[in-house]
N, C-alpha and C. Protein backbone atom coordinates (compact mmCIF):
# COMPACT_ATOMS: atom_id res chain seq x y z
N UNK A 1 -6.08 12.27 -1.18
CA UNK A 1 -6.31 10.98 -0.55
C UNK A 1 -6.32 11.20 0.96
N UNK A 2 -7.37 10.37 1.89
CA UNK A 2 -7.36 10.62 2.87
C UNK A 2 -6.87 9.39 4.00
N UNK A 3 -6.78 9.71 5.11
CA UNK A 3 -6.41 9.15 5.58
C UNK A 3 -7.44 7.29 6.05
N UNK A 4 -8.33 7.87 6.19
CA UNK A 4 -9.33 6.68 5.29
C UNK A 4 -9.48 5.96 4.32
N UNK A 5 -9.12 6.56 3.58
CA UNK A 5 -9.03 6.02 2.13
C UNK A 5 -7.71 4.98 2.12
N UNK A 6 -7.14 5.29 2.84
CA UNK A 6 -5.95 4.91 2.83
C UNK A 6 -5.93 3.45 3.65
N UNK A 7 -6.43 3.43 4.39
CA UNK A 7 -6.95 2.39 6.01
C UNK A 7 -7.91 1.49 4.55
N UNK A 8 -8.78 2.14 3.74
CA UNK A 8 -9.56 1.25 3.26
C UNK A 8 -8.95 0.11 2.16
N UNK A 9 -8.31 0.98 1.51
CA UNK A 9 -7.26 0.13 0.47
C UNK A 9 -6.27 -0.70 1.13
N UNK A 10 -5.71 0.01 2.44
CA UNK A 10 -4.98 -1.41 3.11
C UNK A 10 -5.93 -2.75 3.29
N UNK A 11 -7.15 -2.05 3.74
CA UNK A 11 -8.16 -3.57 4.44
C UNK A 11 -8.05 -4.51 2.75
N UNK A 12 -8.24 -3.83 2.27
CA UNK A 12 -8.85 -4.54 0.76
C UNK A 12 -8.00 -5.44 0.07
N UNK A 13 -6.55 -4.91 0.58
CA UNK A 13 -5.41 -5.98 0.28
C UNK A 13 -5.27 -6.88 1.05
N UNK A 14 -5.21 -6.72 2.75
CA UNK A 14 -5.23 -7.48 3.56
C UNK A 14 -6.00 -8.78 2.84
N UNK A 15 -7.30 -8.31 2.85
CA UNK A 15 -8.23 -9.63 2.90
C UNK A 15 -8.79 -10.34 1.43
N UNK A 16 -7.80 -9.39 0.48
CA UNK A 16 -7.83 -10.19 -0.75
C UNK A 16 -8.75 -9.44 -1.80
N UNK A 17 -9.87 -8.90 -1.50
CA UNK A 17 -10.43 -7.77 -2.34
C UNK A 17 -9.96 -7.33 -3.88
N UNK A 18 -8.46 -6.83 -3.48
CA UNK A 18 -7.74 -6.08 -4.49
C UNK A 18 -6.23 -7.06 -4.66
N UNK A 19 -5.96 -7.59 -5.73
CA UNK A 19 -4.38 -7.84 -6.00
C UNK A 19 -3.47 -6.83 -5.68
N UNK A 20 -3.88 -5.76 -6.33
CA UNK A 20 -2.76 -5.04 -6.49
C UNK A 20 -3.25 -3.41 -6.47
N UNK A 21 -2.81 -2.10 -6.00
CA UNK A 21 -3.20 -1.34 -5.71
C UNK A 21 -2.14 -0.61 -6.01
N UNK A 22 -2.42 0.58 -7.04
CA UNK A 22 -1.12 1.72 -7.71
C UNK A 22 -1.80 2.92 -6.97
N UNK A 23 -0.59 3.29 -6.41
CA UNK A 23 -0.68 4.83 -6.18
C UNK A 23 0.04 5.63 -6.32
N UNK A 24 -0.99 6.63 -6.89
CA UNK A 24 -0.25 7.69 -7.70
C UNK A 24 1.21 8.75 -7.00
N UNK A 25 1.62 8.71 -7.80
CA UNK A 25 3.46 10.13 -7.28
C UNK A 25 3.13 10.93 -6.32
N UNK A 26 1.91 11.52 -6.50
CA UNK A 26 1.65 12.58 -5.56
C UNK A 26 1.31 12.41 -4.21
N UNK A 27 0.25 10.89 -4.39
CA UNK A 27 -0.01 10.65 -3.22
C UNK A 27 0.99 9.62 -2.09
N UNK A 28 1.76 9.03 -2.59
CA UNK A 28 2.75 8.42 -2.41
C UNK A 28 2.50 8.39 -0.70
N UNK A 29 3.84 9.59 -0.62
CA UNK A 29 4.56 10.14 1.06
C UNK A 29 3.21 9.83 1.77
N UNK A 30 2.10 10.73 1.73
CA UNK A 30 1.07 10.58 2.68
C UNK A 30 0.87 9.42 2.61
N UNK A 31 0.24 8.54 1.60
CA UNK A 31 0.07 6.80 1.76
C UNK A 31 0.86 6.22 2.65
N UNK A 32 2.53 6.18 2.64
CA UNK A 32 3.62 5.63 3.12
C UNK A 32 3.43 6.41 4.12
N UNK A 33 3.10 7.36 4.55
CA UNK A 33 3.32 7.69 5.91
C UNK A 33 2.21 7.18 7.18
N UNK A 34 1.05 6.92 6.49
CA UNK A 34 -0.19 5.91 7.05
C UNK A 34 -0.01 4.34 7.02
N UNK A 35 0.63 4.17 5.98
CA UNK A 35 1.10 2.45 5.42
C UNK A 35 1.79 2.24 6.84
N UNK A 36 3.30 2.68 7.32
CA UNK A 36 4.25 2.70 8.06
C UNK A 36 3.51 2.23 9.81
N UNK A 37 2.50 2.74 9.66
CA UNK A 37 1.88 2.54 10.83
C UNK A 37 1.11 1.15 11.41
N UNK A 38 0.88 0.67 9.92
CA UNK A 38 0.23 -0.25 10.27
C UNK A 38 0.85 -1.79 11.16
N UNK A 39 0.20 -2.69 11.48
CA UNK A 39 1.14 -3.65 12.53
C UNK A 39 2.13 -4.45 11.61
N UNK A 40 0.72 -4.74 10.27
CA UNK A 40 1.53 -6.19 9.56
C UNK A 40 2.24 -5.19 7.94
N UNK A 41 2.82 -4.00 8.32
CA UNK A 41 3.72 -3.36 7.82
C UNK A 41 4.62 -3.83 6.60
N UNK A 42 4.99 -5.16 6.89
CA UNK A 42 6.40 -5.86 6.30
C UNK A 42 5.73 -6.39 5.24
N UNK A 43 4.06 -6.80 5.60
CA UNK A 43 3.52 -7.68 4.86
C UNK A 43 2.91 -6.82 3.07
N UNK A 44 3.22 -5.41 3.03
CA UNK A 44 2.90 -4.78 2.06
C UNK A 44 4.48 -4.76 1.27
N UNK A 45 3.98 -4.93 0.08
CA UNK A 45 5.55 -4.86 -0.83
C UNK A 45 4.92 -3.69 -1.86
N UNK A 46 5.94 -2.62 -2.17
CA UNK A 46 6.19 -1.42 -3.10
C UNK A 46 6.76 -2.17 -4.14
N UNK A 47 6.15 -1.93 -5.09
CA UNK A 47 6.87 -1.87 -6.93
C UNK A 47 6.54 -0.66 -7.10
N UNK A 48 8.16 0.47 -7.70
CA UNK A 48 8.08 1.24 -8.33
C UNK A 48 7.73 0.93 -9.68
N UNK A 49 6.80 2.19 -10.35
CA UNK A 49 6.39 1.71 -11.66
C UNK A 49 7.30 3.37 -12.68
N UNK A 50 6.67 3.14 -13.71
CA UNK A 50 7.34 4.54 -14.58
C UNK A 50 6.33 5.89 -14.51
N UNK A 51 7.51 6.63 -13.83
CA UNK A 51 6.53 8.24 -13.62
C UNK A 51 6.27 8.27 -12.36
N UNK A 52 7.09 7.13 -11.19
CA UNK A 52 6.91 7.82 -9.93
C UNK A 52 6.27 6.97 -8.86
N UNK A 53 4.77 6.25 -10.06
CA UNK A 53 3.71 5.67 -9.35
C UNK A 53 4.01 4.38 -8.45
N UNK A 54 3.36 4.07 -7.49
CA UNK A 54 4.20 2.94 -6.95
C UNK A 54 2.94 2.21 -7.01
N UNK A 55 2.95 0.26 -7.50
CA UNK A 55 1.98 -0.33 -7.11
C UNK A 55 2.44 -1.05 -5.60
N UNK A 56 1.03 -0.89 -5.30
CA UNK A 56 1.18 -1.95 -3.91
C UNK A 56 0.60 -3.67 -4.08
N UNK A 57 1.57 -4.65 -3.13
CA UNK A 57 0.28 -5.59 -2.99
C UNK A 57 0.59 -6.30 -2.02
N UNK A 58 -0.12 -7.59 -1.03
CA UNK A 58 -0.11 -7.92 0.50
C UNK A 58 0.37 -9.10 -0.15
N UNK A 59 1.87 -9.40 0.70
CA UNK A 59 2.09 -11.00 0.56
C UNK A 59 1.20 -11.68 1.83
N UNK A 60 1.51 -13.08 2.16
CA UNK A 60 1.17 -13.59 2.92
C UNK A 60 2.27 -13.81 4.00
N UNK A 61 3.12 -13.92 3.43
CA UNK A 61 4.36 -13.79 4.65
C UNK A 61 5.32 -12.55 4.55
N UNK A 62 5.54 -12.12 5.47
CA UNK A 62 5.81 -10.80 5.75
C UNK A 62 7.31 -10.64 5.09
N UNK A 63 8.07 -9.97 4.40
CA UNK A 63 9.24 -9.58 3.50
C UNK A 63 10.72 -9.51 4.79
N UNK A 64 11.76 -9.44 4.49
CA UNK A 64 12.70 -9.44 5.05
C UNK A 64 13.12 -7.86 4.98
């Protein structure tokens, strides 16, 4: 996964595109390490799933 790829699946949640977005164990760290950067940061919530995978998805108001 690239670092693009990564920017693209954020946009796609941002603006509604995608509910929900799983990424895989492996790719995880690198995702989260591009995720971390972004401004509206708070506004992405992690569900761990079974085997590692984490889904993602964009609230509208940013998490505590």
């Amino acid at each position: 996964m690239t670092e693009e790829q990564i920017l693209t699946i954020c946009e796609s949640l941002r603006n509604g595109t995608e509910k929900q977005v799983t990424i895989q164990k492996n790719d995880f760290l690198y995702f989260r390490s591009v995720l971390v950067k972004q401004e509206d940061f708070k506004h992405f919530r992690g569900i761990a799933k079974h085997g590692g995978d984490v889904m993602f998805e964009y609230l509208k108001e940013e998490r505590s």
